[in-house]
PDB file of N, CA and C in Angstrom:
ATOM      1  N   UNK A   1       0.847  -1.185   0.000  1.00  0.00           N
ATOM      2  CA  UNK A   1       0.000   0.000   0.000  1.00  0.00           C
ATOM      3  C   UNK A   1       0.882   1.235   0.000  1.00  0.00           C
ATOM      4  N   UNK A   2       0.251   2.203  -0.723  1.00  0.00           N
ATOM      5  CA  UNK A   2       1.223   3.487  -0.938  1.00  0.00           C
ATOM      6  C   UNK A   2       1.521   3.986   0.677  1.00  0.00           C
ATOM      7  N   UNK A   3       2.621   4.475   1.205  1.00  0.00           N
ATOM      8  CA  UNK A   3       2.769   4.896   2.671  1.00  0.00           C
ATOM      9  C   UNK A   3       2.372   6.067   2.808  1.00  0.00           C
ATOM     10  N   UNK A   4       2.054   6.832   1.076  1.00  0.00           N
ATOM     11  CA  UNK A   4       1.478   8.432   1.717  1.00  0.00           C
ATOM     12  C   UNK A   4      -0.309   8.312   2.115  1.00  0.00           C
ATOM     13  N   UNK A   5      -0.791   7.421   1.243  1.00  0.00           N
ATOM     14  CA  UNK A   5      -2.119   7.388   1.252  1.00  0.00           C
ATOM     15  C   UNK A   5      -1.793   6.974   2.965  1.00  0.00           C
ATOM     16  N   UNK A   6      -1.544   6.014   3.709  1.00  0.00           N
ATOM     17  CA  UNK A   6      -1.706   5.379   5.135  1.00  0.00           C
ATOM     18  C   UNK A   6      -1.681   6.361   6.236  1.00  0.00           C
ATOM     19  N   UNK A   7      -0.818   7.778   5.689  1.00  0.00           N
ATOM     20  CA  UNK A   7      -0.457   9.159   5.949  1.00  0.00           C
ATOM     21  C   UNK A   7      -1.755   9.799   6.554  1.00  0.00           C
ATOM     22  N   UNK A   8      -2.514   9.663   5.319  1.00  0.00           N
ATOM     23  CA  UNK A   8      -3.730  10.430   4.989  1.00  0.00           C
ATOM     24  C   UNK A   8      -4.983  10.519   5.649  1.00  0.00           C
ATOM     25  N   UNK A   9      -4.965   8.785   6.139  1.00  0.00           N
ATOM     26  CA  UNK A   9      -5.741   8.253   6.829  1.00  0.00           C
ATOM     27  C   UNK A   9      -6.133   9.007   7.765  1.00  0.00           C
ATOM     28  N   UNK A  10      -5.270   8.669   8.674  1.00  0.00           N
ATOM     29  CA  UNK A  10      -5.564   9.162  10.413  1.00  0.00           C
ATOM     30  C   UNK A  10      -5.413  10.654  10.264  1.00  0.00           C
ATOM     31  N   UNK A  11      -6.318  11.514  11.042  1.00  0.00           N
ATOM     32  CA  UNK A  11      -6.353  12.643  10.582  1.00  0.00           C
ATOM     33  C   UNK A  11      -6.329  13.376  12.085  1.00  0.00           C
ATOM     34  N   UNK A  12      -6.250  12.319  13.986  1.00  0.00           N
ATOM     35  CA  UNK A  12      -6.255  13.274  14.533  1.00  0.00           C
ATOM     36  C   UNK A  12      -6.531  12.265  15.669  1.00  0.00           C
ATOM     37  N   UNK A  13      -6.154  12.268  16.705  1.00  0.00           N
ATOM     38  CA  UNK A  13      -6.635  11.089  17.729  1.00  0.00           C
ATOM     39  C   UNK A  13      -7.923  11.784  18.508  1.00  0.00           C
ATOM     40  N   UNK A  14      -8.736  11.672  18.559  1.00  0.00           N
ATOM     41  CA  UNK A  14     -10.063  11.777  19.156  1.00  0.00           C
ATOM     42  C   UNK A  14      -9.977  11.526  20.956  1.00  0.00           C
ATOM     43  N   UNK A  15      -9.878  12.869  21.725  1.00  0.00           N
ATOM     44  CA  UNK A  15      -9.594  13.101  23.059  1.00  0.00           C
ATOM     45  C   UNK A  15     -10.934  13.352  23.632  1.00  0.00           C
ATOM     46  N   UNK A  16     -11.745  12.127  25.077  1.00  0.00           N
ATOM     47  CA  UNK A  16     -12.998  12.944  25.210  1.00  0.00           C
ATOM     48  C   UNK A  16     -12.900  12.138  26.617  1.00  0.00           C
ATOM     49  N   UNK A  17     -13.980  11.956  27.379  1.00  0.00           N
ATOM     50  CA  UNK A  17     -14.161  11.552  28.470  1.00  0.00           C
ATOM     51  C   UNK A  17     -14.467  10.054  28.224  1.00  0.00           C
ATOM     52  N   UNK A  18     -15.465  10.146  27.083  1.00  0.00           N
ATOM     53  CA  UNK A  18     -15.484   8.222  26.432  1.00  0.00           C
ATOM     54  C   UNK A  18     -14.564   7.981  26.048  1.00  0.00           C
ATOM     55  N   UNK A  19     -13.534   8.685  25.351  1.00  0.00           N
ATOM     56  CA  UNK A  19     -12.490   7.869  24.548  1.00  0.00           C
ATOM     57  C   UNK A  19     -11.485   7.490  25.444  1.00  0.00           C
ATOM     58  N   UNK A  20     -11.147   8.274  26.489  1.00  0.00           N
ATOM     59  CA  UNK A  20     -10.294   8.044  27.488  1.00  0.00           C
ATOM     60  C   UNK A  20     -10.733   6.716  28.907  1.00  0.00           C
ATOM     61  N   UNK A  21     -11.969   6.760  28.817  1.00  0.00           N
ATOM     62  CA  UNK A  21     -12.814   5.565  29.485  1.00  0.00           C
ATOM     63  C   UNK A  21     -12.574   4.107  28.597  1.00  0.00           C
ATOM     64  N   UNK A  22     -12.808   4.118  27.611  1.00  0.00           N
ATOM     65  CA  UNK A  22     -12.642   2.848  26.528  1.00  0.00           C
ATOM     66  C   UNK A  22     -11.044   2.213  26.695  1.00  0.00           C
ATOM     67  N   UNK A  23     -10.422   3.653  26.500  1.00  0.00           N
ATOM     68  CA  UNK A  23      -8.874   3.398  26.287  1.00  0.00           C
ATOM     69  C   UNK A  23      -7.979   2.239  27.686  1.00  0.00           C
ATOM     70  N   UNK A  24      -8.764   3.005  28.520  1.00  0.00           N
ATOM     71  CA  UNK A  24      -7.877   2.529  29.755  1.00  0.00           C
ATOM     72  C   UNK A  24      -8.906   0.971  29.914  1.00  0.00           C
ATOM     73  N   UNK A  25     -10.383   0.855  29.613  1.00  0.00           N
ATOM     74  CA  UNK A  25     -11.218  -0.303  30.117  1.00  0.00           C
ATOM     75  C   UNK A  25     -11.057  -1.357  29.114  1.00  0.00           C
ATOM     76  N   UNK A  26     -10.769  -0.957  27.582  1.00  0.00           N
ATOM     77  CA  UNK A  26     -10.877  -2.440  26.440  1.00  0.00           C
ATOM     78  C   UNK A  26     -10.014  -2.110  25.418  1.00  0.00           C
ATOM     79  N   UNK A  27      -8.831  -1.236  25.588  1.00  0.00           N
ATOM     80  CA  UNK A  27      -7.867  -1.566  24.788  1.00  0.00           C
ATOM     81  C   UNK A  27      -8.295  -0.701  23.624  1.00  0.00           C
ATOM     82  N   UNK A  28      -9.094  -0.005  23.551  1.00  0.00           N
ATOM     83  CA  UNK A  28      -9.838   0.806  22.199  1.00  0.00           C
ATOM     84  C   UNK A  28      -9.546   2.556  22.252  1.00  0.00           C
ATOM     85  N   UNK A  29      -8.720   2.811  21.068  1.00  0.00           N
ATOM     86  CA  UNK A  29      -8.273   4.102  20.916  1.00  0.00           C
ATOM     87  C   UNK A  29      -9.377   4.840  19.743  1.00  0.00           C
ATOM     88  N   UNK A  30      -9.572   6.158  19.834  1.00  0.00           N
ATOM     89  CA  UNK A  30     -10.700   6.778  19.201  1.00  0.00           C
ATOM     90  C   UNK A  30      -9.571   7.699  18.243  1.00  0.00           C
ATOM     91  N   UNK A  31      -9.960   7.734  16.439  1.00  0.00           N
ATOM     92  CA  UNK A  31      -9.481   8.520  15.580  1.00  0.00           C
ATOM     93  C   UNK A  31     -10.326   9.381  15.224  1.00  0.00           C
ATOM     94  N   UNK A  32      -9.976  10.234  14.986  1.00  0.00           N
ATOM     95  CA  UNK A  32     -10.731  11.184  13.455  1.00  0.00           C
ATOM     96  C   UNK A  32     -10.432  10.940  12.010  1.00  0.00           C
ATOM     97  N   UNK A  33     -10.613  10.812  11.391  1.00  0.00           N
ATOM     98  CA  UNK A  33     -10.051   9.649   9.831  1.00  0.00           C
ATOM     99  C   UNK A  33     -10.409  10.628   8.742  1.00  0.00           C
ATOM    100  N   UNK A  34     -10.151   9.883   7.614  1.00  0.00           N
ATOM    101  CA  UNK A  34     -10.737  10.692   6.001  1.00  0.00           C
ATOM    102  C   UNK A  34     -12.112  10.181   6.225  1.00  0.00           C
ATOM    103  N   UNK A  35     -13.143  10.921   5.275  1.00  0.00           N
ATOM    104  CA  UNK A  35     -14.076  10.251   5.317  1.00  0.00           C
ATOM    105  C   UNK A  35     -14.166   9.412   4.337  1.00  0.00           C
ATOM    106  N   UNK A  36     -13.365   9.159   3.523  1.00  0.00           N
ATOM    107  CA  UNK A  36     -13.221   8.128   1.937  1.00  0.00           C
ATOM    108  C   UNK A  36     -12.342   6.756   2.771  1.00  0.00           C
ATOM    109  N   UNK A  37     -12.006   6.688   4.615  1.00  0.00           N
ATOM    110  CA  UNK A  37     -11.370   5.451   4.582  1.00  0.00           C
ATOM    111  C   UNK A  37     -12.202   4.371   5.138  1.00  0.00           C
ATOM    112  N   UNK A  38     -11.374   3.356   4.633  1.00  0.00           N
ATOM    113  CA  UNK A  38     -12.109   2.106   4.686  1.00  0.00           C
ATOM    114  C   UNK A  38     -11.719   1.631   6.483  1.00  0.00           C
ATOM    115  N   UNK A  39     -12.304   0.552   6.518  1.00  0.00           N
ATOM    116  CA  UNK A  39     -11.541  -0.281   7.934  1.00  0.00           C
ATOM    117  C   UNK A  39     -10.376  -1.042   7.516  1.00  0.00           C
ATOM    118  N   UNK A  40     -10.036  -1.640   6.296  1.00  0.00           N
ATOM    119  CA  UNK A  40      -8.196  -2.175   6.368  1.00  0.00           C
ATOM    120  C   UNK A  40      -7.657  -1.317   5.902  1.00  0.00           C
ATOM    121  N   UNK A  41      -8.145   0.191   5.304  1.00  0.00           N
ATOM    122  CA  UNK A  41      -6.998   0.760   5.389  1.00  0.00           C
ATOM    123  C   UNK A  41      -6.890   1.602   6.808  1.00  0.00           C
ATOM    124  N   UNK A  42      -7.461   1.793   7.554  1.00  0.00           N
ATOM    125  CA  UNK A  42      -7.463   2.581   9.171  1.00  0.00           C
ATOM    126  C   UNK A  42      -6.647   1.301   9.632  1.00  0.00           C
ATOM    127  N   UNK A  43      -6.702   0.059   9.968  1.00  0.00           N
ATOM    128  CA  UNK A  43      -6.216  -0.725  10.298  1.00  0.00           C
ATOM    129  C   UNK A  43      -4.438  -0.657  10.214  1.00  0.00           C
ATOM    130  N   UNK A  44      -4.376  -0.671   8.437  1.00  0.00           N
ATOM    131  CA  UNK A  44      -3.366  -0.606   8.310  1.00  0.00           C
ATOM    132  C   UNK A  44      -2.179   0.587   8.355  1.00  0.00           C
ATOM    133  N   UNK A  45      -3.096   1.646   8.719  1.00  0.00           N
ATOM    134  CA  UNK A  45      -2.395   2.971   8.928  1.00  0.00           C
ATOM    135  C   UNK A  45      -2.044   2.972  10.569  1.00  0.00           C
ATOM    136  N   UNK A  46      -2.654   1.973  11.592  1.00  0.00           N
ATOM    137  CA  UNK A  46      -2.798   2.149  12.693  1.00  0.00           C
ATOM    138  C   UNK A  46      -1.776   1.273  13.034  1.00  0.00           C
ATOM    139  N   UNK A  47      -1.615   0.127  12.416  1.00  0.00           N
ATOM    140  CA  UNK A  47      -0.505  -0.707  12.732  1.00  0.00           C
ATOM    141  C   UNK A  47       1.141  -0.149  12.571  1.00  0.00           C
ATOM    142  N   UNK A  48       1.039   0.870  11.283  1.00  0.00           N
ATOM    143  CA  UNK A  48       2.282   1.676  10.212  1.00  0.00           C
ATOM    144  C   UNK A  48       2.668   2.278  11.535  1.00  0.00           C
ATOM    145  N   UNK A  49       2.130   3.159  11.292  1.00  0.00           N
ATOM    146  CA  UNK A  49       2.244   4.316  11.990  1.00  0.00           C
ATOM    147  C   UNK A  49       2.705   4.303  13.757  1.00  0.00           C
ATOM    148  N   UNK A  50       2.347   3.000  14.606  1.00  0.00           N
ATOM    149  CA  UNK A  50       2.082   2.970  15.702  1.00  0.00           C
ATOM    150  C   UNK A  50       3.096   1.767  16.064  1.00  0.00           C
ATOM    151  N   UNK A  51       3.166   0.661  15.071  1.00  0.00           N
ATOM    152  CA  UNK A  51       3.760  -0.322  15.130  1.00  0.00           C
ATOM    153  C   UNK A  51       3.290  -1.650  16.664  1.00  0.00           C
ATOM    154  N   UNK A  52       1.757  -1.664  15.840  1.00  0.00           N
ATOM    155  CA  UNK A  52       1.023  -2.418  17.290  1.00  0.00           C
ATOM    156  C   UNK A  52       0.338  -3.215  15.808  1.00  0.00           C
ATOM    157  N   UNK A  53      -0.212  -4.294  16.828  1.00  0.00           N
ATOM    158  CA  UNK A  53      -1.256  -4.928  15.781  1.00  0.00           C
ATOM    159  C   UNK A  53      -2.836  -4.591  16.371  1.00  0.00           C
ATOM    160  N   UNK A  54      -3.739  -4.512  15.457  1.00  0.00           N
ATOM    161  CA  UNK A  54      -5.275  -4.169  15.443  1.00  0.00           C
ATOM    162  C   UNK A  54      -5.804  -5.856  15.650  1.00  0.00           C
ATOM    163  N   UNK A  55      -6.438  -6.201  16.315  1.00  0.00           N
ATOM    164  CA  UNK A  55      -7.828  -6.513  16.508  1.00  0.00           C
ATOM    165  C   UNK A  55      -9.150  -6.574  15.541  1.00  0.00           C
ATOM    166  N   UNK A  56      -9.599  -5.281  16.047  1.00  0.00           N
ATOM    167  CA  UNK A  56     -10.572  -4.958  15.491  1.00  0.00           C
ATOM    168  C   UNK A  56     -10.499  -3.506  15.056  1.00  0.00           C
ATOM    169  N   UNK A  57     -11.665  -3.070  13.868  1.00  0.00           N
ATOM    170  CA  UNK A  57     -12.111  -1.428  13.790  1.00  0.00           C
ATOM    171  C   UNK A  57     -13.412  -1.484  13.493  1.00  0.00           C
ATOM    172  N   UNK A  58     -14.257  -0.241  14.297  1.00  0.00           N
ATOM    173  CA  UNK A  58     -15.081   0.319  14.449  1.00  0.00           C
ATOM    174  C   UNK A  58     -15.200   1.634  14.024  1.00  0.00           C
ATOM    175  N   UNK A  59     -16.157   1.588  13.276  1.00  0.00           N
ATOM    176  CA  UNK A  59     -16.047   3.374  11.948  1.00  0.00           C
ATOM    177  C   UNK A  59     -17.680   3.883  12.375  1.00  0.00           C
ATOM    178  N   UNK A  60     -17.624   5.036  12.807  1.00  0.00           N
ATOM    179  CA  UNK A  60     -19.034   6.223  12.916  1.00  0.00           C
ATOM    180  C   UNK A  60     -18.548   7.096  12.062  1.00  0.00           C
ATOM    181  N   UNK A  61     -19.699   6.926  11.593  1.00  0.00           N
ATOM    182  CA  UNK A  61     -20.026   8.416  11.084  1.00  0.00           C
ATOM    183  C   UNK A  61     -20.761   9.397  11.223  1.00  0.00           C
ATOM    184  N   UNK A  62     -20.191  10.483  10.917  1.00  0.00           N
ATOM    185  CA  UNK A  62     -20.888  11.596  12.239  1.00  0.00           C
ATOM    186  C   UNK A  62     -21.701  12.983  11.349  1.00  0.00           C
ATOM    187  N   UNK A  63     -22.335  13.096  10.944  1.00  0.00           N
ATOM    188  CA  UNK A  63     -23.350  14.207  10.515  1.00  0.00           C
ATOM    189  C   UNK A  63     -23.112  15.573  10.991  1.00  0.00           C
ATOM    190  N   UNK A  64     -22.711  16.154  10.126  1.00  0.00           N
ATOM    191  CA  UNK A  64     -22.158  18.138  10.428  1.00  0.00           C
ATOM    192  C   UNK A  64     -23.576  18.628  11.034  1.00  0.00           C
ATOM    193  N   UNK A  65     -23.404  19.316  12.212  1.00  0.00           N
ATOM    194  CA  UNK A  65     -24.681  19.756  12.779  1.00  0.00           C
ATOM    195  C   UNK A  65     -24.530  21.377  12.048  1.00  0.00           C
ATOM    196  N   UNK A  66     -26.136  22.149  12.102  1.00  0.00           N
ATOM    197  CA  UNK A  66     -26.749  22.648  11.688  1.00  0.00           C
ATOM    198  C   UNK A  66     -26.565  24.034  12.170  1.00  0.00           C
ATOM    199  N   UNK A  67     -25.726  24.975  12.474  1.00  0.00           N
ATOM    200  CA  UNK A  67     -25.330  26.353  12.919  1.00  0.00           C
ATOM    201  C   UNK A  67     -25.476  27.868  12.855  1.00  0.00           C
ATOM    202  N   UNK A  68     -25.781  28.121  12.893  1.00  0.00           N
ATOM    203  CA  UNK A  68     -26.042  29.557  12.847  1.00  0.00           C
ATOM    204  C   UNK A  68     -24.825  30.494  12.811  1.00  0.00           C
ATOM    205  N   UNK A  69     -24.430  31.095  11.577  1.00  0.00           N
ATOM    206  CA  UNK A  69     -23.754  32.670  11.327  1.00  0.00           C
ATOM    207  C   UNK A  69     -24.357  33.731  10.981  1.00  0.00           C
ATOM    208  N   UNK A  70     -24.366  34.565  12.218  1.00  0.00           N
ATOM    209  CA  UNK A  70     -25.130  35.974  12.170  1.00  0.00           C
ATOM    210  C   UNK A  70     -26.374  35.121  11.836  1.00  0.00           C
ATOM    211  N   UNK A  71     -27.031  35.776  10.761  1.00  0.00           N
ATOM    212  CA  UNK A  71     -28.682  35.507  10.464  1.00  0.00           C
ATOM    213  C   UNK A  71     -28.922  33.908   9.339  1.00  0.00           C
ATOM    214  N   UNK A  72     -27.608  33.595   9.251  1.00  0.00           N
ATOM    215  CA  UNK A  72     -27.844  33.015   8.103  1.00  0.00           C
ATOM    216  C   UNK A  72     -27.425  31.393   8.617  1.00  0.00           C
ATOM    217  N   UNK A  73     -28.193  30.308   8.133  1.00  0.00           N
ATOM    218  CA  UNK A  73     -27.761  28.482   8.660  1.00  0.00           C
ATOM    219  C   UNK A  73     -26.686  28.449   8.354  1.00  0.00           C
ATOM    220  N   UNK A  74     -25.884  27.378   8.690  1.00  0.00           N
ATOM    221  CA  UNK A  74     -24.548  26.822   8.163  1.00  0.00           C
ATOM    222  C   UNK A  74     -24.831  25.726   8.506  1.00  0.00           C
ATOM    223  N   UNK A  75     -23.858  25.031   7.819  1.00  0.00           N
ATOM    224  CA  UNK A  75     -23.485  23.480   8.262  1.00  0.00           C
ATOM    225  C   UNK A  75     -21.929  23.176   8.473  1.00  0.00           C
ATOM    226  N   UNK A  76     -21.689  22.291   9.020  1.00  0.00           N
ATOM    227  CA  UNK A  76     -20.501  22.075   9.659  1.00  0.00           C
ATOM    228  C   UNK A  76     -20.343  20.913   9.065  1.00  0.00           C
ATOM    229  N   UNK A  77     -18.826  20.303   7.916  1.00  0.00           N
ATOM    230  CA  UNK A  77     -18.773  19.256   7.384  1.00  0.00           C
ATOM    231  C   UNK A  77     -18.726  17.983   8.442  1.00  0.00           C
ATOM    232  N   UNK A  78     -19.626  16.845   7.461  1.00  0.00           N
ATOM    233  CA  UNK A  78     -19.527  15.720   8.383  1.00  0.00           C
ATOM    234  C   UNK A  78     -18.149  15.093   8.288  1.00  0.00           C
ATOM    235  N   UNK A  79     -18.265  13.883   9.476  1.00  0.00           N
ATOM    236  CA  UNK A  79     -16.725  13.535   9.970  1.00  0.00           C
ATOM    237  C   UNK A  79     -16.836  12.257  10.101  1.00  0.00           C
ATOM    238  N   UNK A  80     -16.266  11.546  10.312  1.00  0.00           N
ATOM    239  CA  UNK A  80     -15.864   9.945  10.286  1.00  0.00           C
ATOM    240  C   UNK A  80     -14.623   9.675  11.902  1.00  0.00           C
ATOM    241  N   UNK A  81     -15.376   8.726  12.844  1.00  0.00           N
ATOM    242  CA  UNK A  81     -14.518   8.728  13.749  1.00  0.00           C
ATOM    243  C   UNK A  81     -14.180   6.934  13.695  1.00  0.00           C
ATOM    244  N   UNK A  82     -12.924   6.066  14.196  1.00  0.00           N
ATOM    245  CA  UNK A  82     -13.087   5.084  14.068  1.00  0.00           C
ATOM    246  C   UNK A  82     -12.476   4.764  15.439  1.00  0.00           C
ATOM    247  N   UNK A  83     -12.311   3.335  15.793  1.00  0.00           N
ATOM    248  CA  UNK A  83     -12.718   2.791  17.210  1.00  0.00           C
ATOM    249  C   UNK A  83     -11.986   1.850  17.177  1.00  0.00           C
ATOM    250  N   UNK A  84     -10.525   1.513  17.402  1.00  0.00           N
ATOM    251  CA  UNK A  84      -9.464   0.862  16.996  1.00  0.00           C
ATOM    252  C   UNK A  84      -9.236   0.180  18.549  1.00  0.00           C
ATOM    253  N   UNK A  85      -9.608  -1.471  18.587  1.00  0.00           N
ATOM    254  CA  UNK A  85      -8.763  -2.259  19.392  1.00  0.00           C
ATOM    255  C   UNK A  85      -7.722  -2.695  19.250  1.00  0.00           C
ATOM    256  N   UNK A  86      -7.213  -2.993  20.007  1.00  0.00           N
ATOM    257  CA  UNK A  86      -5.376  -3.293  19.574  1.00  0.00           C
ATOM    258  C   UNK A  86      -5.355  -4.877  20.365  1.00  0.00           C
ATOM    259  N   UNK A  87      -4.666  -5.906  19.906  1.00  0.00           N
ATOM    260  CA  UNK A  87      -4.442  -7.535  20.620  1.00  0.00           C
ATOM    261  C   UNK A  87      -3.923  -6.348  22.118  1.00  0.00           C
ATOM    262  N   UNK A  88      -3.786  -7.583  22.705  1.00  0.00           N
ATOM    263  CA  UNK A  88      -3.586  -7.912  23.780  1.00  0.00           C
ATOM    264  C   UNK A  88      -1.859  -7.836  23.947  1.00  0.00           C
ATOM    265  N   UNK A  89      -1.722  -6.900  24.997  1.00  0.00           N
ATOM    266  CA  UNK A  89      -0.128  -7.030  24.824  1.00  0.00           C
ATOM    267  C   UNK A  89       0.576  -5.562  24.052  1.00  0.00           C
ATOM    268  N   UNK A  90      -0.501  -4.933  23.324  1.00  0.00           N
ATOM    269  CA  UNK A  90      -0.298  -3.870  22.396  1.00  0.00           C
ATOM    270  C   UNK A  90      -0.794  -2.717  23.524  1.00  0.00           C
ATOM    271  N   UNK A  91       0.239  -1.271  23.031  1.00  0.00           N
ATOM    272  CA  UNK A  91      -0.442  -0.207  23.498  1.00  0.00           C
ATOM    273  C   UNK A  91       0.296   1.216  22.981  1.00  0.00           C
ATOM    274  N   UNK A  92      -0.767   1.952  22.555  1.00  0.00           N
ATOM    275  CA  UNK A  92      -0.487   3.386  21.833  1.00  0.00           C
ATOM    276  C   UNK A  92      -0.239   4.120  23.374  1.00  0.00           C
ATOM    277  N   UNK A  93       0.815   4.879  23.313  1.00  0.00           N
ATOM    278  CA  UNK A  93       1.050   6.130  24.519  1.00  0.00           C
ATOM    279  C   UNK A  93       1.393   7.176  23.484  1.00  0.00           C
ATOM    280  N   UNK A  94       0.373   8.481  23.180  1.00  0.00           N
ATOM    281  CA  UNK A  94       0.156   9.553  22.534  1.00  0.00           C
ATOM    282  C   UNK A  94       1.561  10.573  22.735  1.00  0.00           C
ATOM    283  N   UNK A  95       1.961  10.258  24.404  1.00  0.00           N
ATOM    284  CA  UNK A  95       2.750  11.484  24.861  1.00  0.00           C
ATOM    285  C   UNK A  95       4.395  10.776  24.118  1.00  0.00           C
ATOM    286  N   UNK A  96       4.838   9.852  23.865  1.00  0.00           N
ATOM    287  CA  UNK A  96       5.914   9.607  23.300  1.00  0.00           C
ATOM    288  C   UNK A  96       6.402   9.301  21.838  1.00  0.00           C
ATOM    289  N   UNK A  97       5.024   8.695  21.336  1.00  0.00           N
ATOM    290  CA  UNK A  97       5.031   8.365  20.142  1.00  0.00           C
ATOM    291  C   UNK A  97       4.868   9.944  19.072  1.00  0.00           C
ATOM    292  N   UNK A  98       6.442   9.719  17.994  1.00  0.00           N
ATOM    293  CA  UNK A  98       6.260  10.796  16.914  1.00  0.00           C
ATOM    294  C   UNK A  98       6.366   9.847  15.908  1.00  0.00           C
ATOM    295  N   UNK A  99       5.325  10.624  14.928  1.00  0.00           N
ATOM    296  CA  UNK A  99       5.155  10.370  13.603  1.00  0.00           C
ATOM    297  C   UNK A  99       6.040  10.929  12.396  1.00  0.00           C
TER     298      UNK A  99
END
């Protein structure tokens, strides 16, 4: 697989009160992704990049909510988050790992 497209993929690690609950309880890290990616290629950008093996992936997709500027609607582009378990034995630490 091309290594820039695997690049492209991951677009942002997803920081929240669930994602940090999951992380520490089942091994499951939260992304922000392209919205054109698949699950083996998130997989395989997660393994590249991190040098862990995946499990499993889990992909939401998330609907741009509906906003208001000055008088006029907006929308906010939709987003794609995915839900990456890692085997057993594996583990992403954000604060050391550079890309």
């Amino acid at each position: 697989m091309n290594e820039e497209l695997l690049y492209q993929v991951l677009l942002a690690p997803y920081v929240s009160e669930k994602s940090t609950r999951v992380a520490e309880k089942h091994r499951q890290f939260v992304f922000r992704v392209h919205r054109d990616a698949t699950k083996p290629l998130i997989k395989q950008a997660v393994e590249k990049m991190f040098d862990v093996k995946v499990e499993e992936v889990k992909v939401l997709n998330i609907k741009g909510k509906y906003k208001m500027f000055g008088r006029r609607i907006g929308r906010r582009p939709n987003s794609r988050k995915a839900y990456v378990r890692l085997k057993p034995g594996h583990d992403i630490d954000f604060l050391t790992t550079s890309s």
